[in-house]
C-alpha atoms as a PDB file:
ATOM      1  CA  UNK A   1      41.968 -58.419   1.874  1.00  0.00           C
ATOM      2  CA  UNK A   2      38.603 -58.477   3.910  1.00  0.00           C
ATOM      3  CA  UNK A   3      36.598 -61.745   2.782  1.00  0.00           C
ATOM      4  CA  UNK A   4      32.606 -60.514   2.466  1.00  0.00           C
ATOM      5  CA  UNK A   5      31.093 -62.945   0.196  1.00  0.00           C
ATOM      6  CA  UNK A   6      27.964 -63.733   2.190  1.00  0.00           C
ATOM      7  CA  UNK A   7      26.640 -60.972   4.770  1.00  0.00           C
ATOM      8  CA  UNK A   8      23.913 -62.064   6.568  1.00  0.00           C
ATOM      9  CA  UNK A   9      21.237 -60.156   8.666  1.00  0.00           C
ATOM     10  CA  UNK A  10      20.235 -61.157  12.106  1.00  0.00           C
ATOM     11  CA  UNK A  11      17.140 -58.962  14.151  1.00  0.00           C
ATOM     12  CA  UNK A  12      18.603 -57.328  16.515  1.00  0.00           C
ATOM     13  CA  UNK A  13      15.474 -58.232  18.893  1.00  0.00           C
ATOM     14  CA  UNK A  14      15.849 -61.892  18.588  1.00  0.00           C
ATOM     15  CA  UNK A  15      18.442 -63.306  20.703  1.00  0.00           C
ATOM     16  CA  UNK A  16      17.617 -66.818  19.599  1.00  0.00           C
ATOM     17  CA  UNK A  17      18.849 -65.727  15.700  1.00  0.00           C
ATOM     18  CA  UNK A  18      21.756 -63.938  17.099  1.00  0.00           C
ATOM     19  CA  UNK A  19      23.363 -67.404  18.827  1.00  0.00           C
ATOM     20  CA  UNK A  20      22.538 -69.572  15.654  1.00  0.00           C
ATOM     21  CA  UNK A  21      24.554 -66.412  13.174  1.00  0.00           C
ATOM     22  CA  UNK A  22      27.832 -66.811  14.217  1.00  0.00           C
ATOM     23  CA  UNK A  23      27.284 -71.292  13.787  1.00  0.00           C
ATOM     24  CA  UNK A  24      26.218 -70.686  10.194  1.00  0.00           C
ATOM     25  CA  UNK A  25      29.262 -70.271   7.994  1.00  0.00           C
ATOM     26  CA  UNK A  26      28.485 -66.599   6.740  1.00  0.00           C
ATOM     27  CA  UNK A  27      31.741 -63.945   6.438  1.00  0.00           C
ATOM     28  CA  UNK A  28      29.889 -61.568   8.571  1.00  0.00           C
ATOM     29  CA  UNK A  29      26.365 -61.302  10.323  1.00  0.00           C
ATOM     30  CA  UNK A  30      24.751 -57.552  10.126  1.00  0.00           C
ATOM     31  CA  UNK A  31      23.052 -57.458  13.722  1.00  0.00           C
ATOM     32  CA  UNK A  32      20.145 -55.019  12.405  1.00  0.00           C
ATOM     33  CA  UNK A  33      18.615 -52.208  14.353  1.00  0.00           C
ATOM     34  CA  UNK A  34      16.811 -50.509  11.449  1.00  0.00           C
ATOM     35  CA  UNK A  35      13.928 -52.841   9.412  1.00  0.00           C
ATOM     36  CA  UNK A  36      14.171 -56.052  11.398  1.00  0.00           C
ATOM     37  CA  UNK A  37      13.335 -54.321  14.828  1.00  0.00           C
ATOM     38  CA  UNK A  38       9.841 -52.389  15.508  1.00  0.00           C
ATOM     39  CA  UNK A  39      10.096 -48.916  16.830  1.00  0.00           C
ATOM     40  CA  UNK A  40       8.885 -50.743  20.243  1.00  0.00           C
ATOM     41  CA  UNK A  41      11.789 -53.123  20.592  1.00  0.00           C
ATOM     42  CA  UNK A  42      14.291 -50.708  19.995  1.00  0.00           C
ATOM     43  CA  UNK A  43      15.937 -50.647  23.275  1.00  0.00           C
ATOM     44  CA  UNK A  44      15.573 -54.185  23.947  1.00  0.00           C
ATOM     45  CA  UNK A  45      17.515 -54.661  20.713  1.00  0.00           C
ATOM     46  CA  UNK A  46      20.613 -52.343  21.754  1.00  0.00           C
ATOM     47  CA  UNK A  47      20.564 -54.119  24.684  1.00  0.00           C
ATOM     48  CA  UNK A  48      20.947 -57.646  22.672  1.00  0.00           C
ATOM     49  CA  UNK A  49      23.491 -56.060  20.564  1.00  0.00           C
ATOM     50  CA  UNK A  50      26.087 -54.653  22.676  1.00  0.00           C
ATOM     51  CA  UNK A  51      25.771 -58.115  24.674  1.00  0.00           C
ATOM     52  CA  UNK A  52      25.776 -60.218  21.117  1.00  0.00           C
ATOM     53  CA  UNK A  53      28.908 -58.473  19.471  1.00  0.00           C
ATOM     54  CA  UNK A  54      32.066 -59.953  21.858  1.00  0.00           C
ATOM     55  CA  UNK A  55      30.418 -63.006  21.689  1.00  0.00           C
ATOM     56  CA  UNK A  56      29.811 -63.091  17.783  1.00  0.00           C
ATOM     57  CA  UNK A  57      32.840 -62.443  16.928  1.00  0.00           C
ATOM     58  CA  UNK A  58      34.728 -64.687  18.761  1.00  0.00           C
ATOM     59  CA  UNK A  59      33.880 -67.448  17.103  1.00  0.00           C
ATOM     60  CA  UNK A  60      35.543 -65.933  13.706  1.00  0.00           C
ATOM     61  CA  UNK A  61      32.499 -63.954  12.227  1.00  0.00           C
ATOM     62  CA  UNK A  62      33.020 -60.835  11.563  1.00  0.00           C
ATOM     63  CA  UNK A  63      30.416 -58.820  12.785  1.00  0.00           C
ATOM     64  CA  UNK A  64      28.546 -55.690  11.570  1.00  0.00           C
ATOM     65  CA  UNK A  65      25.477 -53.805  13.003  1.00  0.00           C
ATOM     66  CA  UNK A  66      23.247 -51.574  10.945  1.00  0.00           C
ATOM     67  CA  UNK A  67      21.775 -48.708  13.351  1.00  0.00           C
ATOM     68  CA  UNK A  68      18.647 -46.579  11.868  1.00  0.00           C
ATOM     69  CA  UNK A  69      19.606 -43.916   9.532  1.00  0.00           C
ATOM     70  CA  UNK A  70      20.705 -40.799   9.724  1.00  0.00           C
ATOM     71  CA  UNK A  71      17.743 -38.817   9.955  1.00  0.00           C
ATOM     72  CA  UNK A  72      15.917 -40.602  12.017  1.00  0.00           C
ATOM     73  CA  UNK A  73      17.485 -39.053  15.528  1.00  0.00           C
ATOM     74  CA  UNK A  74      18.380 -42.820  16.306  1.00  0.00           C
ATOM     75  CA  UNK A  75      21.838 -43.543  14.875  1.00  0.00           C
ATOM     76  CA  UNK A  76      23.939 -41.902  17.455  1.00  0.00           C
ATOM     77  CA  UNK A  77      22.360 -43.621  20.400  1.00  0.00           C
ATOM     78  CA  UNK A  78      22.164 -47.166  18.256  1.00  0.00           C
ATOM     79  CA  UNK A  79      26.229 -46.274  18.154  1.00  0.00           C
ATOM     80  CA  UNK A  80      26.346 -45.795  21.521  1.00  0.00           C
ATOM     81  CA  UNK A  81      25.476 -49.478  21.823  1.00  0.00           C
ATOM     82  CA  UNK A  82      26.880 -51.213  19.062  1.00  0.00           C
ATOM     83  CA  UNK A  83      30.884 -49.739  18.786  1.00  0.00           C
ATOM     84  CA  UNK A  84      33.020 -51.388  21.907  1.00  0.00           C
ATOM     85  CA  UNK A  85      35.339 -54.153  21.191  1.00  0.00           C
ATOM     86  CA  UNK A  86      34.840 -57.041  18.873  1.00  0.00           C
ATOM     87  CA  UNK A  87      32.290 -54.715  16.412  1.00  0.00           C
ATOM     88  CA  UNK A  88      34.414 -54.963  12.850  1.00  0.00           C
ATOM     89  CA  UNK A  89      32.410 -52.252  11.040  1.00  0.00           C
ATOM     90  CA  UNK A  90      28.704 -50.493  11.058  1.00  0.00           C
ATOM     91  CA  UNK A  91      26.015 -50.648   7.935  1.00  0.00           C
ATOM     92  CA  UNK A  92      25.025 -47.180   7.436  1.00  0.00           C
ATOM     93  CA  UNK A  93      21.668 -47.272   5.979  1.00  0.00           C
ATOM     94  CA  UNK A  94      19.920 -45.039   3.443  1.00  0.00           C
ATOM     95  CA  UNK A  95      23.416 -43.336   3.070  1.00  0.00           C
ATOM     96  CA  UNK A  96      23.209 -40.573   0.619  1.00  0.00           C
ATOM     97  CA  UNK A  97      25.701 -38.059   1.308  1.00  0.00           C
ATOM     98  CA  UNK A  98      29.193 -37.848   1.940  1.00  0.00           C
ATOM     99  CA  UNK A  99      28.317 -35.498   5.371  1.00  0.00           C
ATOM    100  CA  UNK A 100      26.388 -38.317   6.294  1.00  0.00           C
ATOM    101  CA  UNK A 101      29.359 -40.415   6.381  1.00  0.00           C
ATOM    102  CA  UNK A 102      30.919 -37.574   8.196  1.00  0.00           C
ATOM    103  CA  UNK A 103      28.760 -37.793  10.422  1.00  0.00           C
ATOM    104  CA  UNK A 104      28.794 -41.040  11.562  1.00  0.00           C
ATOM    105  CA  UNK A 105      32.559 -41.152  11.159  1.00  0.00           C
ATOM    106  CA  UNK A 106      32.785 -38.029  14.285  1.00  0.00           C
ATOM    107  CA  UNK A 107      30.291 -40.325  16.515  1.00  0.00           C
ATOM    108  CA  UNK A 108      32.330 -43.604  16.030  1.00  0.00           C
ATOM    109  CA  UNK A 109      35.820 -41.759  16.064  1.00  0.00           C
ATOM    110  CA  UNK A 110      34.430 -40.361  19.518  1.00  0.00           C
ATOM    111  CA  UNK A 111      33.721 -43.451  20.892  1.00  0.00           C
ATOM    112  CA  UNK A 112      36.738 -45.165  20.006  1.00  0.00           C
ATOM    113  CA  UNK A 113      38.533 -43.084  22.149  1.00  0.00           C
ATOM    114  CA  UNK A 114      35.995 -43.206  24.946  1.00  0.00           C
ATOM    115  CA  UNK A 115      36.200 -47.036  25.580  1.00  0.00           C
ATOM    116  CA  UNK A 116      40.112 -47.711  24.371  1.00  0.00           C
ATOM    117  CA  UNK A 117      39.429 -49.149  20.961  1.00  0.00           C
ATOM    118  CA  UNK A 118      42.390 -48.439  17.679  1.00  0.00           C
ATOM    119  CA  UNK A 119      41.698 -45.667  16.009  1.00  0.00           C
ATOM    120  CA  UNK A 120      39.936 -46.340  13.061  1.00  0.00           C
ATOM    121  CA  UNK A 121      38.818 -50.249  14.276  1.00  0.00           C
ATOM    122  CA  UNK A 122      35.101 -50.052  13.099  1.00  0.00           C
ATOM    123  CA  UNK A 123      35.260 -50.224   9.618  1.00  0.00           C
ATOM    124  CA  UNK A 124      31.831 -48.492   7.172  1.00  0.00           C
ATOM    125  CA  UNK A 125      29.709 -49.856   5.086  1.00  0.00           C
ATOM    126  CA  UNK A 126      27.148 -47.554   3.487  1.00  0.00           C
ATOM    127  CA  UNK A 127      24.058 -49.182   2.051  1.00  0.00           C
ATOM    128  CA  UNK A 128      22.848 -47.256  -1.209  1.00  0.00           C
ATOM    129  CA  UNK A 129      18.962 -47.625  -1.193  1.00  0.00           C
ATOM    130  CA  UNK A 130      17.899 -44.827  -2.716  1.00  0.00           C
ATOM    131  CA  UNK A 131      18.317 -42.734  -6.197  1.00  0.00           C
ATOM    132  CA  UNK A 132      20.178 -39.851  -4.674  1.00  0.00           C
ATOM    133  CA  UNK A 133      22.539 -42.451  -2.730  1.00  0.00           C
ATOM    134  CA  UNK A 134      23.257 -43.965  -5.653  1.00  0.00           C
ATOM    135  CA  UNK A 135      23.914 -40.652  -8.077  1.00  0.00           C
ATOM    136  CA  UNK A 136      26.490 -39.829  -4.385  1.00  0.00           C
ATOM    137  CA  UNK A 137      28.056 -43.450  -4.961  1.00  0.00           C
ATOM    138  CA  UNK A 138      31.893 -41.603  -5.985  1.00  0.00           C
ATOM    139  CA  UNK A 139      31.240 -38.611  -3.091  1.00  0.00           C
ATOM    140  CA  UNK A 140      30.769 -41.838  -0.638  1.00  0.00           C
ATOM    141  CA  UNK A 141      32.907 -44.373  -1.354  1.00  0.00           C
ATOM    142  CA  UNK A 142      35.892 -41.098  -1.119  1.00  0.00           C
ATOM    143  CA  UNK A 143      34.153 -39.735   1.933  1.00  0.00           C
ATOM    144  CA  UNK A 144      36.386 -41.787   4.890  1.00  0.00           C
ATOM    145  CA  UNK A 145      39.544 -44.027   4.876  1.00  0.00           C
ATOM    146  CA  UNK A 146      37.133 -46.197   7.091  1.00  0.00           C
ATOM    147  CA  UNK A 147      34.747 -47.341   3.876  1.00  0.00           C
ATOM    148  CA  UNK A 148      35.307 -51.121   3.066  1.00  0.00           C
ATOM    149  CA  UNK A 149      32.863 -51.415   0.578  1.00  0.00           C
ATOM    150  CA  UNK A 150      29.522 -50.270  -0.724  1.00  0.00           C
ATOM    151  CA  UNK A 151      26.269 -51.886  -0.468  1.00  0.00           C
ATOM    152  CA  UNK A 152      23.662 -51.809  -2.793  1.00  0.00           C
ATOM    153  CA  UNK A 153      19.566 -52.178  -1.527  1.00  0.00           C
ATOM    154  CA  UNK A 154      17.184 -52.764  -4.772  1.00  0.00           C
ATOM    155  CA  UNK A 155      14.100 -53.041  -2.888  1.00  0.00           C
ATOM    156  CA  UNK A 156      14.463 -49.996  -1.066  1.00  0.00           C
ATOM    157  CA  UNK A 157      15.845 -48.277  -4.058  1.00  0.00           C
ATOM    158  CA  UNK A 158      12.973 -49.659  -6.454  1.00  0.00           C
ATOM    159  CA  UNK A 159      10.373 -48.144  -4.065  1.00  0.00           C
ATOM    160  CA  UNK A 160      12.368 -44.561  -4.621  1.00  0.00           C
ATOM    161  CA  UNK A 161      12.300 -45.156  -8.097  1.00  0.00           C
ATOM    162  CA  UNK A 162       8.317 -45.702  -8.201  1.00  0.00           C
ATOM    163  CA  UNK A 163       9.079 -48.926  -9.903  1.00  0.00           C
ATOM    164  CA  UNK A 164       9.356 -52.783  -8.660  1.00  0.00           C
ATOM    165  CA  UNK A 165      11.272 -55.804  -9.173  1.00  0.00           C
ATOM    166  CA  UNK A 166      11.343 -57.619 -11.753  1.00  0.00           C
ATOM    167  CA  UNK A 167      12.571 -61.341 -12.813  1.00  0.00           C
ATOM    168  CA  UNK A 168      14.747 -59.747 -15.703  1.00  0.00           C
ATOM    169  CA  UNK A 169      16.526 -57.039 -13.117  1.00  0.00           C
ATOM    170  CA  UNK A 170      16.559 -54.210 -15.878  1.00  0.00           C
ATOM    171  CA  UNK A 171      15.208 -51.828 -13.330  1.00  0.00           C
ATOM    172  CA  UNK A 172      18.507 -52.285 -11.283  1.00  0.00           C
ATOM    173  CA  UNK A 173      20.964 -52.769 -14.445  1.00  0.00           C
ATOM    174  CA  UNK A 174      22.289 -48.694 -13.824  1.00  0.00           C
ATOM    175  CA  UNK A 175      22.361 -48.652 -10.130  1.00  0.00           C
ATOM    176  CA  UNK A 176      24.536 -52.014 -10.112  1.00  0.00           C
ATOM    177  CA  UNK A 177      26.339 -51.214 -12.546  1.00  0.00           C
ATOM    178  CA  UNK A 178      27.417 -48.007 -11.500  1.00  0.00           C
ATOM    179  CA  UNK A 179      28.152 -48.769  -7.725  1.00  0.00           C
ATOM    180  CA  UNK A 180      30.297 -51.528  -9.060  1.00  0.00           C
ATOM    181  CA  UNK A 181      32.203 -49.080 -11.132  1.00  0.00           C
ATOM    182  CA  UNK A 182      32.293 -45.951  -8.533  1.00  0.00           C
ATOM    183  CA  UNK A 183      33.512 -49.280  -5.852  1.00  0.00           C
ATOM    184  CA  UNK A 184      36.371 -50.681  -8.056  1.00  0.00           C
ATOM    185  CA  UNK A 185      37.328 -47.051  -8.740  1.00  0.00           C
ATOM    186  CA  UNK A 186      37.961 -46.235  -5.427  1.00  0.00           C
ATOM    187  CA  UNK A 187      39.761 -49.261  -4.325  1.00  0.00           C
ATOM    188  CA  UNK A 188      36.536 -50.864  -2.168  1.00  0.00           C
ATOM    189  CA  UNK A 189      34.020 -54.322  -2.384  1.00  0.00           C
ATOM    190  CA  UNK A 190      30.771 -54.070  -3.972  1.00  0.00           C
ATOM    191  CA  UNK A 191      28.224 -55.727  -2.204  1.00  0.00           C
ATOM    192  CA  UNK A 192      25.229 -56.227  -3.707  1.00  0.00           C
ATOM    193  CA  UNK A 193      21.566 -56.282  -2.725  1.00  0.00           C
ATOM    194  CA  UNK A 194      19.705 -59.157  -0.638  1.00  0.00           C
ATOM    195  CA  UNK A 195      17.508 -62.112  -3.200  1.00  0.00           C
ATOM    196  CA  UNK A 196      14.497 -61.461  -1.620  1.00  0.00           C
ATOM    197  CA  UNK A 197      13.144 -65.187  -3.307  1.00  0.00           C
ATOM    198  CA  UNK A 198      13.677 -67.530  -0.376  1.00  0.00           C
ATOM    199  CA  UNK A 199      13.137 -70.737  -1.300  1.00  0.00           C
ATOM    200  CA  UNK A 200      14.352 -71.068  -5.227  1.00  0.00           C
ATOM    201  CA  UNK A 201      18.250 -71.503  -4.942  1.00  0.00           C
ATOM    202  CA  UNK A 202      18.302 -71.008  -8.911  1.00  0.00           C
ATOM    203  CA  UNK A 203      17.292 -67.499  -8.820  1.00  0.00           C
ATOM    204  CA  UNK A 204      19.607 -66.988  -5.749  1.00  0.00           C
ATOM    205  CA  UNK A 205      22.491 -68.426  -7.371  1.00  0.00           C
ATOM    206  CA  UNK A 206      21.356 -66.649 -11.029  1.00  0.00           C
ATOM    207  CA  UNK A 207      21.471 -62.987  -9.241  1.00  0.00           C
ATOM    208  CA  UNK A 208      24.834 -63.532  -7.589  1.00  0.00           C
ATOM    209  CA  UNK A 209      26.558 -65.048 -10.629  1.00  0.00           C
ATOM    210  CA  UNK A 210      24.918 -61.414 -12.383  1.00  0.00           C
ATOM    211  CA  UNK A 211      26.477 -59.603 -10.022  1.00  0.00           C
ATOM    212  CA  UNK A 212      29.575 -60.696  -9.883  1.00  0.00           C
ATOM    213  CA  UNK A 213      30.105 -60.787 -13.330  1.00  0.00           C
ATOM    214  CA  UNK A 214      29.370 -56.773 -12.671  1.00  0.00           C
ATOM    215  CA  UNK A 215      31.917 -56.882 -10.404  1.00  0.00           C
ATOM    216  CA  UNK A 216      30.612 -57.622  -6.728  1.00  0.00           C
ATOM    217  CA  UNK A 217      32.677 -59.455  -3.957  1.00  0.00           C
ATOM    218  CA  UNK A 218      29.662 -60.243  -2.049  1.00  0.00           C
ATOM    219  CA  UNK A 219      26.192 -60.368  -1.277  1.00  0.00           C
ATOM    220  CA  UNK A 220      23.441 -58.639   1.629  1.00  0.00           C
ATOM    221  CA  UNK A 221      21.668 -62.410   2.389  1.00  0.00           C
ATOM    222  CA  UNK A 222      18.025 -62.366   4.383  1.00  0.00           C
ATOM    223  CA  UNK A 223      18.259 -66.311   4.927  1.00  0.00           C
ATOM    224  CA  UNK A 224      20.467 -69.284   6.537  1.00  0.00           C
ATOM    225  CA  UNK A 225      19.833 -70.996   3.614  1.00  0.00           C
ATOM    226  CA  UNK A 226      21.793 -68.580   1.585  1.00  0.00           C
ATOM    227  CA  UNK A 227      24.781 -68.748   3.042  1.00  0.00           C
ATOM    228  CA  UNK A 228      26.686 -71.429   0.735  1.00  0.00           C
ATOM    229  CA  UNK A 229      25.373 -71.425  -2.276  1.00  0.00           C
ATOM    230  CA  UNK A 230      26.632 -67.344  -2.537  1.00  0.00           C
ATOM    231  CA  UNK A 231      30.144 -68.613  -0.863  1.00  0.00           C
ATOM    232  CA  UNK A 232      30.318 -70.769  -3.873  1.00  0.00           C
ATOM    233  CA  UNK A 233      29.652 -68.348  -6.545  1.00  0.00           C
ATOM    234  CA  UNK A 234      31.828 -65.796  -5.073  1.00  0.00           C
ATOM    235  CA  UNK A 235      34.569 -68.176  -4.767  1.00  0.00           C
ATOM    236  CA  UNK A 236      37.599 -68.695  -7.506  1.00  0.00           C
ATOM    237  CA  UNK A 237      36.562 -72.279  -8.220  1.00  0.00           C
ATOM    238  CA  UNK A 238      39.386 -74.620  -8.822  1.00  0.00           C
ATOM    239  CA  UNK A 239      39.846 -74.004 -13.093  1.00  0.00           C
ATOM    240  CA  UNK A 240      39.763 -70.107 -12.612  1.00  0.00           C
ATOM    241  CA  UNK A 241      42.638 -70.368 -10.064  1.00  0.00           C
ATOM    242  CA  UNK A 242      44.972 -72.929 -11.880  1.00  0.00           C
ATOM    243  CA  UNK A 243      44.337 -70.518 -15.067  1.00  0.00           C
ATOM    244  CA  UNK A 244      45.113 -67.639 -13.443  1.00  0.00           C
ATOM    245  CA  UNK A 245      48.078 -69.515 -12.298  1.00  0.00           C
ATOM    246  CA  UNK A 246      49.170 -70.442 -15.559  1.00  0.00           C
ATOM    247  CA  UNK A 247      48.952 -66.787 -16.911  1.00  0.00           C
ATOM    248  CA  UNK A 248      50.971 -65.289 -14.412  1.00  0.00           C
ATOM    249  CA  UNK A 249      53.304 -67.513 -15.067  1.00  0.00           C
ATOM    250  CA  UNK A 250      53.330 -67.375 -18.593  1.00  0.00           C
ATOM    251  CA  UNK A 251      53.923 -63.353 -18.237  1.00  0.00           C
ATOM    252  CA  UNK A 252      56.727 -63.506 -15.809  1.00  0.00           C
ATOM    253  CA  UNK A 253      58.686 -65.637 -18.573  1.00  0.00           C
ATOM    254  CA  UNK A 254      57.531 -63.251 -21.087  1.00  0.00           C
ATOM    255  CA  UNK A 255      58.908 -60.193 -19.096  1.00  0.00           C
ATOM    256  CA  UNK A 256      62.196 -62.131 -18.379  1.00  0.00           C
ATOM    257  CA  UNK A 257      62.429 -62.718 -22.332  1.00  0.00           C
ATOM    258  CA  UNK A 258      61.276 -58.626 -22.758  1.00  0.00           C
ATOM    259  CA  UNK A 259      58.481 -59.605 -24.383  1.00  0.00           C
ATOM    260  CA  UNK A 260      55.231 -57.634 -23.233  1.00  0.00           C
ATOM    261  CA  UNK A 261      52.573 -59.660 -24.542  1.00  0.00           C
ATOM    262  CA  UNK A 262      52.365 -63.500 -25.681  1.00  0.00           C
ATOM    263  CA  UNK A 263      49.779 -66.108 -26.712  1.00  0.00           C
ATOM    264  CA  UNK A 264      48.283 -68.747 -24.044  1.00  0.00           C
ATOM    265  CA  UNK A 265      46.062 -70.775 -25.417  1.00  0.00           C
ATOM    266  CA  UNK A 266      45.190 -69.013 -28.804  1.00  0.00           C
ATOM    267  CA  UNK A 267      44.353 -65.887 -26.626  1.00  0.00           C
ATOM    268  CA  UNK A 268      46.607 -62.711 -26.203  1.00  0.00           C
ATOM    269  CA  UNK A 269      48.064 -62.279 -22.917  1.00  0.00           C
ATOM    270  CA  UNK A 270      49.516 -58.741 -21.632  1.00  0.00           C
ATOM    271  CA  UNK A 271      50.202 -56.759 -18.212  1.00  0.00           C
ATOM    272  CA  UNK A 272      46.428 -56.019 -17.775  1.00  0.00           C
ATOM    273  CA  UNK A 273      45.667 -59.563 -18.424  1.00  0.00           C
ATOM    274  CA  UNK A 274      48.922 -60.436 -15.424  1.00  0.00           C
ATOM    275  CA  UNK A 275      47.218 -58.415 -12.979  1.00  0.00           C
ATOM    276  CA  UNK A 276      43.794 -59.558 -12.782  1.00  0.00           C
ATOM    277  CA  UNK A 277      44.718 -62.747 -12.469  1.00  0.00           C
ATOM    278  CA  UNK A 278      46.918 -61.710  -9.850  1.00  0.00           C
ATOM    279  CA  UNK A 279      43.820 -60.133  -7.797  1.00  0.00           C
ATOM    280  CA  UNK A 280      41.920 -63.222  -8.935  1.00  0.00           C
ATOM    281  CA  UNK A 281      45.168 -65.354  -7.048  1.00  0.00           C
ATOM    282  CA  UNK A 282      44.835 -62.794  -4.091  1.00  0.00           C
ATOM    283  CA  UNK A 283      41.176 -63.115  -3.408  1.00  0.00           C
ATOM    284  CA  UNK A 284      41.447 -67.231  -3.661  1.00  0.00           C
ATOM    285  CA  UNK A 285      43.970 -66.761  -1.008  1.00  0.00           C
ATOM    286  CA  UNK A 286      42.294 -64.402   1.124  1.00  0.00           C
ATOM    287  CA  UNK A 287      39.219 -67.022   1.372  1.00  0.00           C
ATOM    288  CA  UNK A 288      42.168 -69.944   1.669  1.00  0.00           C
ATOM    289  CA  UNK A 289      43.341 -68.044   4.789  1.00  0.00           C
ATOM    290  CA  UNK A 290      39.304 -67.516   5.863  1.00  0.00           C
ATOM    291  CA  UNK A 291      39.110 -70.846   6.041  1.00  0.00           C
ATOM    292  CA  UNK A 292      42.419 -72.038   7.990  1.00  0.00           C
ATOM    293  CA  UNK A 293      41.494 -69.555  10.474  1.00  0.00           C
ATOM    294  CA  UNK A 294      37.925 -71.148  11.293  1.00  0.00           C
ATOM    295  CA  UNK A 295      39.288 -74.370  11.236  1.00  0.00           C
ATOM    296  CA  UNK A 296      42.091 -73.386  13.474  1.00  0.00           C
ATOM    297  CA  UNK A 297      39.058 -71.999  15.632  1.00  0.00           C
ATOM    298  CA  UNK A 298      36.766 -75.243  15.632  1.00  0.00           C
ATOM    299  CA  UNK A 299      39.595 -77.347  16.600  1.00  0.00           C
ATOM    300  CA  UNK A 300      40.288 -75.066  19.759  1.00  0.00           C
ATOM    301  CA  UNK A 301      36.775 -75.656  20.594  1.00  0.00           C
END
C-alpha cells in the first residue's frame, strides 16, 4: 500500500527548495513544472528536475513531477526530462479525459523502454481542477493500471466554476465528495486539494480532518509547515488501531463460533464492520513500515 498522506510541491526552478524537500518528512515532493515555474524558466527547470529526481529519492521520498498539461504542447518534452530512474509517478494536471491519460500513458510507456526502466515504474496521478475533470472522475481513475490515486485542485476548479472559496467549503462539498467515491470505487487514494491558508494550522488541520472523513488518504500541501500536522490527521492514531484490533478479533471468534454478527461494546459488529478495520490495520502498517524504512535510511547516513 503506497503511503501519500502529505504531498508536497517544490518549484521546479528553485534548486535551493528542491535540496531542503527530500529533509522535510513529506511522503512525496511534486517537483512542479506547471504553476510554480514562469514560461521563461521552463528549461532551466527541466534541467533542475532530471538532475533533482535520483537524488530526491534516495533519501526515501518518493518523488513526483507535475509537467504542464496536456494542451499546452509542453507535457511531452517536460516527460522527456522528468521519467529516468528514481521518478515514482507524474501529476498530470488539468486532467479531464480518459485520452488524456492515454496520452501521457504512450509518452511514458515509450520512454521506459528507451532508458531501461520496468515497465509500468512511473506511476499517475491525475489532478482534477476543473468541472469537466471532475464529471470524467470514473472514465479516469479506469483509464490505466498505472493510476495510484486521484487528486483533487479546488482553486483551480472554483475559478471553472465562476465561484470562490469559501471558509464553509460548500462550493467543493460535490466535487470532493464525488472523487472520493469514483477513487474508493476503483480501488485508488483520494488526494485532496492544497489549504491555501498558510499560517493558521487550525484551518489546515480542520480541512484535512473534512476530508478524510470523505474518504481521502492524503493531501496536495503548498508549505513546509504542513507537512506534520496532515501526517497526523491522516494517521490511525493509537485508540483507532487498538479498536480496530479488538474488532477483528472479536469477528474471527464469532466466525469460529458461526456466528455472523455480535455485539462489542453495545454496538453491532458484522463482516463489513471486520473489513474496514482490517484496511484501517493495513494502512497503520503501511505508515509503520514508512517509518522503519526512513529510520533504517538515517541511520545509514
Amino acid at each position: 500500500m503506497r503511503v501519500l498522506r502529505s504531498m508536497l510541491f517544490t518549484p521546479g526552478n528553485n534548486p535551493r527548495m528542491i535540496d531542503k524537500a527530500a529533509t522535510l518528512g513529506a511522503d512525496a515532493v511534486i517537483l512542479d513544472l506547471e504553476d510554480a515555474v514562469p514560461m521563461a524558466e521552463k528549461d532551466t527547470a527541466r534541467v533542475l528536475v532530471k538532475d533533482a529526481v535520483e537524488v530526491v529519492g534516495a533519501q526515501g521520498t518518493q518523488v513526483f513531477v507535475r509537467p504542464n498539461a496536456i494542451g499546452t504542447g509542453l507535457t511531452a518534452e517536460d516527460l522527456r526530462w522528468s521519467v529516468q530512474r528514481g521518478l515514482t509517478g507524474i501529476v498530470l494536471p488539468k486532467t479531464e479525459s480518459r485520452e488524456q491519460v492515454l496520452e501521457a500513458v504512450d509518452w511514458i510507456r515509450a520512454l521506459e523502454a528507451e532508458r531501461d526502466l520496468d515497465p509500468g515504474s512511473v506511476v499517475l496521478m491525475p489532478l482534477l481542477e476543473t468541472a469537466k475533470g471532475v464529471l470524467s472522475a470514473q472514465e479516469i481513475a479506469a483509464a490505466s493500471e498505472r493510476i495510484v490515486a486521484v487528486a483533487f485542485g479546488a482553486v483551480d476548479y472554483t475559478r471553472d466554476m465562476g465561484t470562490s472559496l469559501s471558509a464553509e467549503a460548500i462550493e467543493l462539498f460535490y466535487a470532493q465528495s464525488y472523487i472520493a467515491l469514483v477513487a474508493r470505487a476503483y480501488g485508488v487514494q483520494a488526494i485532496d486539494s492544497p489549504c491555501i491558508t498558510i499560517r493558521d494550522q487550525e484551518v489546515l488541520v480542520a480541512e484535512a480532518r473534512r476530508s478524510r472523513q470523505l474518504g481521502y488518504r492524503g493531501k496536495l500541501l503548498i508549505h513546509p509547515g504542513q507537512i506534520e500536522p496532515v501526517n497526523q490527521v491522516f494517521s490511525p492514531s493509537e485508540e483507532e488501531v487498538a479498536h480496530a484490533q479488538r474488532v477483528v478479533d472479536a469477528f474471527r471468534q464469532a466466525e469460529a463460533q458461526g456466528l455472523g454478527a455480535i455485539s462489542l461494546d453495545g454496538t453491532m459488529i458484522d463482516v463489513a464492520n471486520a473489513r474496514q478495520a482490517k484496511d484501517l490495520l493495513s494502512w497503520a502498517e503501511a505508515i509503520d513500515r514508512k517509518r522503519d524504512v526512513r529510520h533504517v535510511d538515517k541511520n545509514v547516513e
